[in-house]
Protein backbone atom coordinates (compact mmCIF):
# COMPACT_ATOMS: atom_id res chain seq x y z
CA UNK A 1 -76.16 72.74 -12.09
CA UNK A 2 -78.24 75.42 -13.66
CA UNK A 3 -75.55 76.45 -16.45
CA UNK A 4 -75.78 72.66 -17.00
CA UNK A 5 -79.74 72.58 -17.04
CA UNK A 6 -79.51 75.86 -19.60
CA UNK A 7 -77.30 74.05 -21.80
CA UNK A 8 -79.33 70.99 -22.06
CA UNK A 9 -82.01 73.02 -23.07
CA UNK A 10 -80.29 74.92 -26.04
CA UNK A 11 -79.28 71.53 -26.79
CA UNK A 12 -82.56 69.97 -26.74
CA UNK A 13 -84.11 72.71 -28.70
CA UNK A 14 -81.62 72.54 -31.60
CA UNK A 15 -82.54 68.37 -31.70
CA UNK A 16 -86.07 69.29 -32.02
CA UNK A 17 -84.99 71.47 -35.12
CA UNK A 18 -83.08 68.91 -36.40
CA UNK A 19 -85.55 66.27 -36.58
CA UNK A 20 -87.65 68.01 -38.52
CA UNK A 21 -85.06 68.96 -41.11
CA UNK A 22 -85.01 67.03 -44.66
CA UNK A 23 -81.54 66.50 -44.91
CA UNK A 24 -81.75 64.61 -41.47
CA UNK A 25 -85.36 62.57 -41.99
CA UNK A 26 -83.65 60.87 -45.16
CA UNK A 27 -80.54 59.70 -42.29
CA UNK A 28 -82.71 57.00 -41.11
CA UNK A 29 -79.47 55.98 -38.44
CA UNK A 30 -79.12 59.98 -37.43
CA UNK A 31 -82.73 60.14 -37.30
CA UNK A 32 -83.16 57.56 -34.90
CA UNK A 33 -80.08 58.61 -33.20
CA UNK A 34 -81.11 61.93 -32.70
CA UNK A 35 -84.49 60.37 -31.61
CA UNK A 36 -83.18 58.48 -28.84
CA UNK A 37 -81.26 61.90 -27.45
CA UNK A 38 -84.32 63.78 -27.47
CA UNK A 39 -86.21 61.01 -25.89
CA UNK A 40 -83.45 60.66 -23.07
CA UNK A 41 -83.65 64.90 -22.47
CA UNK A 42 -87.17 64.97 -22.35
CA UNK A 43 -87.62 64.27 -18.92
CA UNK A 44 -84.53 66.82 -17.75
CA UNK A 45 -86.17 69.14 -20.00
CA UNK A 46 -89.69 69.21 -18.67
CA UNK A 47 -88.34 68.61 -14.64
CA UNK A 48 -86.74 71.79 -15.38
CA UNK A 49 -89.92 73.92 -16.55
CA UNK A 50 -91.63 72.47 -13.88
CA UNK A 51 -88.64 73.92 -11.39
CA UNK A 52 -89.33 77.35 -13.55
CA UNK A 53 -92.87 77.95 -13.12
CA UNK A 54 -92.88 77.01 -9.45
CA UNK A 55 -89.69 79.31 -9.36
CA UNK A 56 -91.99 82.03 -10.93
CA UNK A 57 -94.77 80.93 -8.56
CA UNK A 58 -92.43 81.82 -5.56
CA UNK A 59 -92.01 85.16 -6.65
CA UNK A 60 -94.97 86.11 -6.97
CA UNK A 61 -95.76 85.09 -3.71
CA UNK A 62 -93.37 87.20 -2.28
CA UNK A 63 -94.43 90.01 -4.30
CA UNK A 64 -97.87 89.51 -2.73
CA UNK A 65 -96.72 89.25 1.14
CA UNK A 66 -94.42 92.60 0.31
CA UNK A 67 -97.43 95.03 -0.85
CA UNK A 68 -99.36 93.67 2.25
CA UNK A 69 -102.21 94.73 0.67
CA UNK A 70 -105.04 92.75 1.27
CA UNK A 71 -104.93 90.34 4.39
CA UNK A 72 -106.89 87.50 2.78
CA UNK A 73 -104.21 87.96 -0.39
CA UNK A 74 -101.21 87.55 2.15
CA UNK A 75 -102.50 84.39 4.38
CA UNK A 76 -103.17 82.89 0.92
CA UNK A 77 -99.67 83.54 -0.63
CA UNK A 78 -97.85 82.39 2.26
CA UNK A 79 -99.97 79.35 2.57
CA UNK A 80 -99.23 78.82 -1.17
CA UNK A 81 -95.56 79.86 -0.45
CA UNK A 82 -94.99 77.54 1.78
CA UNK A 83 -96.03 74.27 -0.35
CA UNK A 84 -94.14 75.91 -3.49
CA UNK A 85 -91.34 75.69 -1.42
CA UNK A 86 -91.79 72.49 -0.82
CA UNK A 87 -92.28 71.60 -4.53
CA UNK A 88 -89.17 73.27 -5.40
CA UNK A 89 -86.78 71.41 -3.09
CA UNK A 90 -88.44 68.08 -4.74
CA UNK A 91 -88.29 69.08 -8.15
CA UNK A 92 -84.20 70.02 -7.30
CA UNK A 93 -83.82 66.37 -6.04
CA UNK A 94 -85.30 65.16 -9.21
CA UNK A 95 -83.79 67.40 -11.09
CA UNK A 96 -80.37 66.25 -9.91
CA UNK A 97 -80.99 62.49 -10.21
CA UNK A 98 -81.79 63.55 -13.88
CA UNK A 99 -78.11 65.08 -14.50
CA UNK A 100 -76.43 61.92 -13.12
CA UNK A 101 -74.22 60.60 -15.88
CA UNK A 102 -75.94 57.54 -17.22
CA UNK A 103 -74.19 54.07 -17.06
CA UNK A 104 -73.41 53.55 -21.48
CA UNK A 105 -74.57 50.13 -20.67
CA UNK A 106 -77.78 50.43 -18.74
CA UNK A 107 -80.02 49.67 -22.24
CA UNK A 108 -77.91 46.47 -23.16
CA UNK A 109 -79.22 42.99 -22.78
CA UNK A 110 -77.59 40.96 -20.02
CA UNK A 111 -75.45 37.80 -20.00
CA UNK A 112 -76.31 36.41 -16.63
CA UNK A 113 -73.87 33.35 -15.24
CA UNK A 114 -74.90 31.68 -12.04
CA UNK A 115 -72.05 29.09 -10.53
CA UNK A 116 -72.41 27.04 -7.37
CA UNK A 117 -70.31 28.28 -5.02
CA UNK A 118 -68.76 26.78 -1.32
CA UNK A 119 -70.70 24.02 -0.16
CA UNK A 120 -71.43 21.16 -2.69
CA UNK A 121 -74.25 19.62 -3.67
CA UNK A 122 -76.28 22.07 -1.50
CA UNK A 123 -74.45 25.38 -2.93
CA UNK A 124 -75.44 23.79 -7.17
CA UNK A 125 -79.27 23.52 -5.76
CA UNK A 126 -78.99 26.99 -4.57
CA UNK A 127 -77.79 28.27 -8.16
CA UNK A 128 -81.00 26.46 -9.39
CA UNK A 129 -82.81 28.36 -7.19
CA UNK A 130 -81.46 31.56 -8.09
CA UNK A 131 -81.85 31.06 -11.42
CA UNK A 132 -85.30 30.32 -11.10
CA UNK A 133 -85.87 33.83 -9.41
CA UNK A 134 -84.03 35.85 -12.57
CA UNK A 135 -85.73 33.57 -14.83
CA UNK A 136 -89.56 34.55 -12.87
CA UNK A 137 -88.38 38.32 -12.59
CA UNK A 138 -87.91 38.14 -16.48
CA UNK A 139 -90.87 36.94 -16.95
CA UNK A 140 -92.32 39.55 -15.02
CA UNK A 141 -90.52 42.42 -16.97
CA UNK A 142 -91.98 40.28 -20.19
CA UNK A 143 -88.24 39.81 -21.21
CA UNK A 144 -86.97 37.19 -22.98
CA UNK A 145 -84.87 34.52 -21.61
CA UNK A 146 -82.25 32.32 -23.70
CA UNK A 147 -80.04 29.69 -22.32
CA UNK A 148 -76.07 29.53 -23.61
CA UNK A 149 -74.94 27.58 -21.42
CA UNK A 150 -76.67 24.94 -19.04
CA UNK A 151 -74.43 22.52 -16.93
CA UNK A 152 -76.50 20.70 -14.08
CA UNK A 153 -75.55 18.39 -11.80
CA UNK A 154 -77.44 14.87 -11.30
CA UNK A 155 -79.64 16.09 -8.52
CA UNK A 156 -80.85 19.40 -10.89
CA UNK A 157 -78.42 21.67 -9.00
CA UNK A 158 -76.20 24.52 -11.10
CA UNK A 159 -72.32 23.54 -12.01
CA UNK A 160 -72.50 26.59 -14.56
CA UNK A 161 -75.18 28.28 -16.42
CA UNK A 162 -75.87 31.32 -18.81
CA UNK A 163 -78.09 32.65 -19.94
CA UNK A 164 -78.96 35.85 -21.89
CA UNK A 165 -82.01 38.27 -20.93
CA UNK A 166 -82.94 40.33 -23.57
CA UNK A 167 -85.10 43.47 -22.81
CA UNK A 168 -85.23 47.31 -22.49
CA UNK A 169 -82.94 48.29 -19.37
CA UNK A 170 -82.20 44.32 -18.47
CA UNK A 171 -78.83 45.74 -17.51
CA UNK A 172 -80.24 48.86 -15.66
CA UNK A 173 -82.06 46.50 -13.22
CA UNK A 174 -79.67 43.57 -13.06
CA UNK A 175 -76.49 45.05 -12.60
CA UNK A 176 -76.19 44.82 -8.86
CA UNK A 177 -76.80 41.45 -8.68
CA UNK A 178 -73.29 40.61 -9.20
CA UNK A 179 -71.71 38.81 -6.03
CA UNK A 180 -71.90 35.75 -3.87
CA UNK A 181 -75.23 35.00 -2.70
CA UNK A 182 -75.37 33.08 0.61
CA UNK A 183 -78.01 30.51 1.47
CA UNK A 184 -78.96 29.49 5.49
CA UNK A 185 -80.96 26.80 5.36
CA UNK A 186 -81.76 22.97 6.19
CA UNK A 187 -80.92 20.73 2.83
CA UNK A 188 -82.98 17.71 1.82
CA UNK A 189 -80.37 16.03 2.19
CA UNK A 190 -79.74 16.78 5.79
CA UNK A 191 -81.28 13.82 8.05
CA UNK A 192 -80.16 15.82 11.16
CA UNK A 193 -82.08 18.92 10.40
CA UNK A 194 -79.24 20.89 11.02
CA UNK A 195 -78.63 24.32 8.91
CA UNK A 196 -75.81 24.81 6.87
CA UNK A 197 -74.81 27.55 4.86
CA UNK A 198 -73.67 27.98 1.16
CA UNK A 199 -72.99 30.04 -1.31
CA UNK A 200 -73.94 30.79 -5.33
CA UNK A 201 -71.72 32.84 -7.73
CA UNK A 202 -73.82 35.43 -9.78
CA UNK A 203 -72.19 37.42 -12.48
CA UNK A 204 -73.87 40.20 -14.57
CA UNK A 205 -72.43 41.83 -17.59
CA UNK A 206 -73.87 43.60 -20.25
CA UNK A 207 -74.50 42.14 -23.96
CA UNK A 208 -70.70 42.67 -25.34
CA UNK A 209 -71.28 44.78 -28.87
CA UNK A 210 -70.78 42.28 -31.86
CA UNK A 211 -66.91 43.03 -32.78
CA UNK A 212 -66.32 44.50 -36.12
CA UNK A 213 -63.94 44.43 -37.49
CA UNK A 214 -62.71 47.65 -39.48
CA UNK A 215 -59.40 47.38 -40.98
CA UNK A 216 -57.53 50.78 -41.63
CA UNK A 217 -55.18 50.22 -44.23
CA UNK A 218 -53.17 52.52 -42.97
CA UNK A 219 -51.82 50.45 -40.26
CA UNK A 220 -50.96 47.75 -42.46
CA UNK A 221 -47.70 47.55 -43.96
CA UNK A 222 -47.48 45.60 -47.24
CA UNK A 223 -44.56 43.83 -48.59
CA UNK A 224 -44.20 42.08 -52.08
CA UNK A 225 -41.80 39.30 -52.87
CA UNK A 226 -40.99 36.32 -54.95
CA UNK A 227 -42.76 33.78 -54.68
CA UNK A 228 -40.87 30.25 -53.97
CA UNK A 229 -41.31 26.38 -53.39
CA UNK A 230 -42.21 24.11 -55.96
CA UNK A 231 -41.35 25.06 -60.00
CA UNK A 232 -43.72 26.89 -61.79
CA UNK A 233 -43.56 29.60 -64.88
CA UNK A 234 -44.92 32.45 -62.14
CA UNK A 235 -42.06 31.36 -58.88
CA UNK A 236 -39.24 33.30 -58.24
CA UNK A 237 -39.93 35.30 -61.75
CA UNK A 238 -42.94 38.04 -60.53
CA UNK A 239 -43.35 39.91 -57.07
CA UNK A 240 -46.81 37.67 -56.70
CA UNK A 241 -46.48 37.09 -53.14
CA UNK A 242 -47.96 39.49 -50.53
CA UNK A 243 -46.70 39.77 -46.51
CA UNK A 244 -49.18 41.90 -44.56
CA UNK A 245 -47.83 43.33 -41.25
CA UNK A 246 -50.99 44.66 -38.77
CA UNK A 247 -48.81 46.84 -36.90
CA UNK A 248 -51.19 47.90 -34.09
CA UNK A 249 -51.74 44.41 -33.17
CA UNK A 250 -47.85 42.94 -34.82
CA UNK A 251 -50.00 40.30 -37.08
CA UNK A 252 -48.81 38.93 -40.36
CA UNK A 253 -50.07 37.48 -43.12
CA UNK A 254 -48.56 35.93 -46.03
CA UNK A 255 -50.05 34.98 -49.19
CA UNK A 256 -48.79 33.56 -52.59
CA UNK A 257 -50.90 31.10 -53.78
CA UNK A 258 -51.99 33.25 -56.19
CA UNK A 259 -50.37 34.02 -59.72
CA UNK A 260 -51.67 38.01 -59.79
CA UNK A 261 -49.98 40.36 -56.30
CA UNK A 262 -53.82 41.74 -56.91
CA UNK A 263 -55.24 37.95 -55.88
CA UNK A 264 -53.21 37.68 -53.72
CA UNK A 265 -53.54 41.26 -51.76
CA UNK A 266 -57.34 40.55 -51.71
CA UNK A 267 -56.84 37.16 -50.03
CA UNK A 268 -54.36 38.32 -47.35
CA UNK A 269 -56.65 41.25 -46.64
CA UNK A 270 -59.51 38.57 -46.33
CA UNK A 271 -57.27 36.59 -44.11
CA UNK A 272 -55.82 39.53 -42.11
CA UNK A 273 -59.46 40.47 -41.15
CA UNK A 274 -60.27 36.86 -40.02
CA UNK A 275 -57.31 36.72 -38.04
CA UNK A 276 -58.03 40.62 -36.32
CA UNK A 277 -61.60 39.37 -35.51
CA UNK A 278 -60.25 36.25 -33.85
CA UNK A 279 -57.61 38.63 -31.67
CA UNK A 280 -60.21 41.59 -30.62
CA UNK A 281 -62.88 38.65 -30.23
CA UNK A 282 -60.44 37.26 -27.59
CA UNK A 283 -59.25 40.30 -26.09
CA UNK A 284 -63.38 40.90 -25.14
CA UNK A 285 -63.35 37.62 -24.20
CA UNK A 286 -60.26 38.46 -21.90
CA UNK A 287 -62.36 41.66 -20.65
CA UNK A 288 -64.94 39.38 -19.60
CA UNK A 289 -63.40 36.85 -17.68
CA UNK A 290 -61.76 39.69 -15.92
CA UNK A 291 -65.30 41.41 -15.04
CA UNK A 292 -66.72 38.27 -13.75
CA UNK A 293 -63.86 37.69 -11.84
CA UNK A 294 -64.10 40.76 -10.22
CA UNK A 295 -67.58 40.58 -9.27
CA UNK A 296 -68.14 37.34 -7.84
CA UNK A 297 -64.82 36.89 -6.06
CA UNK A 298 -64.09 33.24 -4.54
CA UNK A 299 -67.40 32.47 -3.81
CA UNK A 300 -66.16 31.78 -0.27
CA UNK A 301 -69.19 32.42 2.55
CA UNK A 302 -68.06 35.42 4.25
CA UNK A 303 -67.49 37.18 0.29
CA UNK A 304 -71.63 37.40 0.18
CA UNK A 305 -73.89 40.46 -0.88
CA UNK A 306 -77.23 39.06 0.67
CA UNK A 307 -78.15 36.27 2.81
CA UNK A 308 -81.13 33.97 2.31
CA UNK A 309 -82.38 32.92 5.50
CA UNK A 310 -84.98 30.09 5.22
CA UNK A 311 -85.91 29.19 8.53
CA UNK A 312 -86.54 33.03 9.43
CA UNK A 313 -88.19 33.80 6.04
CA UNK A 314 -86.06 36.71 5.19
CA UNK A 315 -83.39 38.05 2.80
CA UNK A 316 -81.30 41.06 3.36
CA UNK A 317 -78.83 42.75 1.42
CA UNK A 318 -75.44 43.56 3.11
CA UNK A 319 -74.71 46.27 1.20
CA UNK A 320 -77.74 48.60 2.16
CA UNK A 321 -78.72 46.77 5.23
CA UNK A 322 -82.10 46.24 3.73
CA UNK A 323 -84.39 43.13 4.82
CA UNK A 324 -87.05 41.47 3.49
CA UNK A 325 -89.37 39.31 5.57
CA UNK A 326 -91.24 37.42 2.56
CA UNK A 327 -88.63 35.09 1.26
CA UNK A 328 -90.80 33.43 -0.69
CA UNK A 329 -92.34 36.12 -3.03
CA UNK A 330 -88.81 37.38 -3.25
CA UNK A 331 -87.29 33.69 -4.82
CA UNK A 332 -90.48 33.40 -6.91
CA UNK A 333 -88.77 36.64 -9.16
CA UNK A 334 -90.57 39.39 -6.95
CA UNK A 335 -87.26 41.35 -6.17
CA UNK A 336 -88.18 44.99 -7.70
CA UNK A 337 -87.88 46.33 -4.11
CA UNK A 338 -84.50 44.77 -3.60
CA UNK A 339 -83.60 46.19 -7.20
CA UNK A 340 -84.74 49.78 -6.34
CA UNK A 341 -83.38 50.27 -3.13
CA UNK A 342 -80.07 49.64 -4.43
CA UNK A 343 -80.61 51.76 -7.67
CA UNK A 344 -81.61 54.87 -5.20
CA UNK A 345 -78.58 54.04 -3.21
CA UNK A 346 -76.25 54.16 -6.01
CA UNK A 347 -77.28 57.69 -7.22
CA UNK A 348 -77.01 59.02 -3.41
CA UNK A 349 -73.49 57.86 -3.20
CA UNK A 350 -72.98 59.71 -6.62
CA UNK A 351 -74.87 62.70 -5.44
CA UNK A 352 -73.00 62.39 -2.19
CA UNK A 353 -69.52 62.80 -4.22
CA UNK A 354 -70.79 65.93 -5.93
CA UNK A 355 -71.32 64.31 -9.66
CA UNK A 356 -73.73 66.42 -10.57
């Protein structure tokens, strides 16, 4: 871990150089990219001093208990020794939570989709529930909310609904909310009073990067022809028309509409790149479908991360055995706790597998 700390460090130090070097300040994207590394290091950077001087701290100490010298010296070293300790096993723990490899997506806005799951009418009025909780916790981060796609049933319950939450770390805090969420509780609908239990579908994925499309001519192979159909002075007399084979991807494009090979080479690139955006747009549209279908499962009742219990007042997560006995605050968008817990369980798994 330390070889890892020292390298940071050298690393760190040559950003700080950089930064203030002319040929870098007039790179307004490496400047900013830069900026964000340095940002992101900072913390390691000064965890790691701080594990240093108490380092230094705890020598000294010892130095002072070994010469024995003075008996008011030694009870105070060891007394300082002793919470130094302390503050070095803390500052380790930090200190590895720091080096834990950072999720790429953890900064990106989220695409939330909340589906009613097993149990009709009473499982869409659940989703509208949950959404209202995400929608209050955003507001509570100050993040912005925008709806994509809202389809309610006639009583105001959830068929399907997106919606994007835009904000710094949405995805950071949201992530484990994926799952089925299950609901125990008496619907309005019920004239028995009875309890019955349902389920809501939430999926959370992270803002997919706009696809752009860069075409390497190099994977294109180009092919020139004559022209035919209809008469004309220019068909079947110049090599006017152009076939464009993508190989990566096997699409094709012909185009001789044009009387110049140049027209037309400019128009099948035009329509080559169209038709690559419309493939690598679908393939990420492929990706996510797969994601979401991965995280919610069925949406059957026994596939559930955390139970809502009304008539107790509580909610509890399955995963970390963690409950909550203020159901209430929690569906009004107060779920930090929730959010935490599971964040700090995450890294001890990773710490657990020796990542760092």
């Amino acid at each position: 871990m330390f070889e890892k700390l020292d390298d940071v460090k050298i690393r760190y130090n040559e950003i700080g150089n950089l930064l203030s070097d002319a040929s870098v300040l007039s790179d307004r994207e490496k400047w900013q990219k830069l900026s964000k590394e340095y940002s992101d290091l900072t913390p390691i950077i000064e965890t790691y001093d701080l594990y240093l001087s108490i380092n230094k701290n705890i020598e000294d100490c010892k130095a002072i208990i070994k010469a024995n010298e003075d008996p008011d010296f030694v009870n105070m070293a060891k007394e300082e020794l002793q919470e130094a300790n302390k503050k070095l096993e803390e500052t380790t723990e930090t200190l590895k939570r720091l080096l834990l490899p950072k999720d790429p997506n953890d900064d990106k806005n989220v695409i939330l989709e909340i589906r009613g799951g097993a149990g009709g009418d009473e499982a869409s009025l659940f989703g509208a529930v949950l959404l209202r909780m995400y929608e209050r916790f955003a507001e509570r981060m100050r993040w912005s909310i925008e709806e994509v796609e809202m389809n309610l049933t006639d009583l105001g319950g959830v068929n399907k609904v997106v919606i994007m939450i835009k904000g710094k770390g949405a995805y950071s805090k949201l992530k484990f909310e994926s799952g089925a969420h299950r609901v125990q509780r008496v619907p309005s609908t019920e004239s028995q009073g009875r309890i019955h239990t349902s389920t809501a579908t939430v999926a959370v994925l992270p803002e997919a990067e706009d696809v752009d499309v860069k075409l390497n001519m190099n994977d294109v192979k180009i092919d020139t022809y004559r022209a035919g159909g209809a008469g004309g002075q220019y068909v079947n007399r110049t090599d006017s028309a152009v076939r464009m084979t993508h190989i990566p991807t096997g699409i094709v494009v012909t185009c001789q509409d044009e009387k110049s090979q140049l027209k037309n080479k400019e128009k099948a690139i035009r329509v080559l790149k169209t038709r690559l955006y419309e493939y690598y747009q679908g393939q990420a549209d492929k990706e996510y479908a797969e994601n979401r279908k991965s995280q919610v499962g069925t949406g059957d009742r026994s596939e559930r991360i955390r139970t809502y219990n009304f008539p107790q007042g509580r909610v509890t997560d399955h995963r970390i055995n963690m409950t909550i006995y203020s159901l209430d605050q929690f569906l009004d968008g107060d779920i930090s706790e929730m959010i935490e817990a599971l964040a700090l369980d995450h890294e001890n798994k990773l710490l657990a597998d020796g990542t760092v």
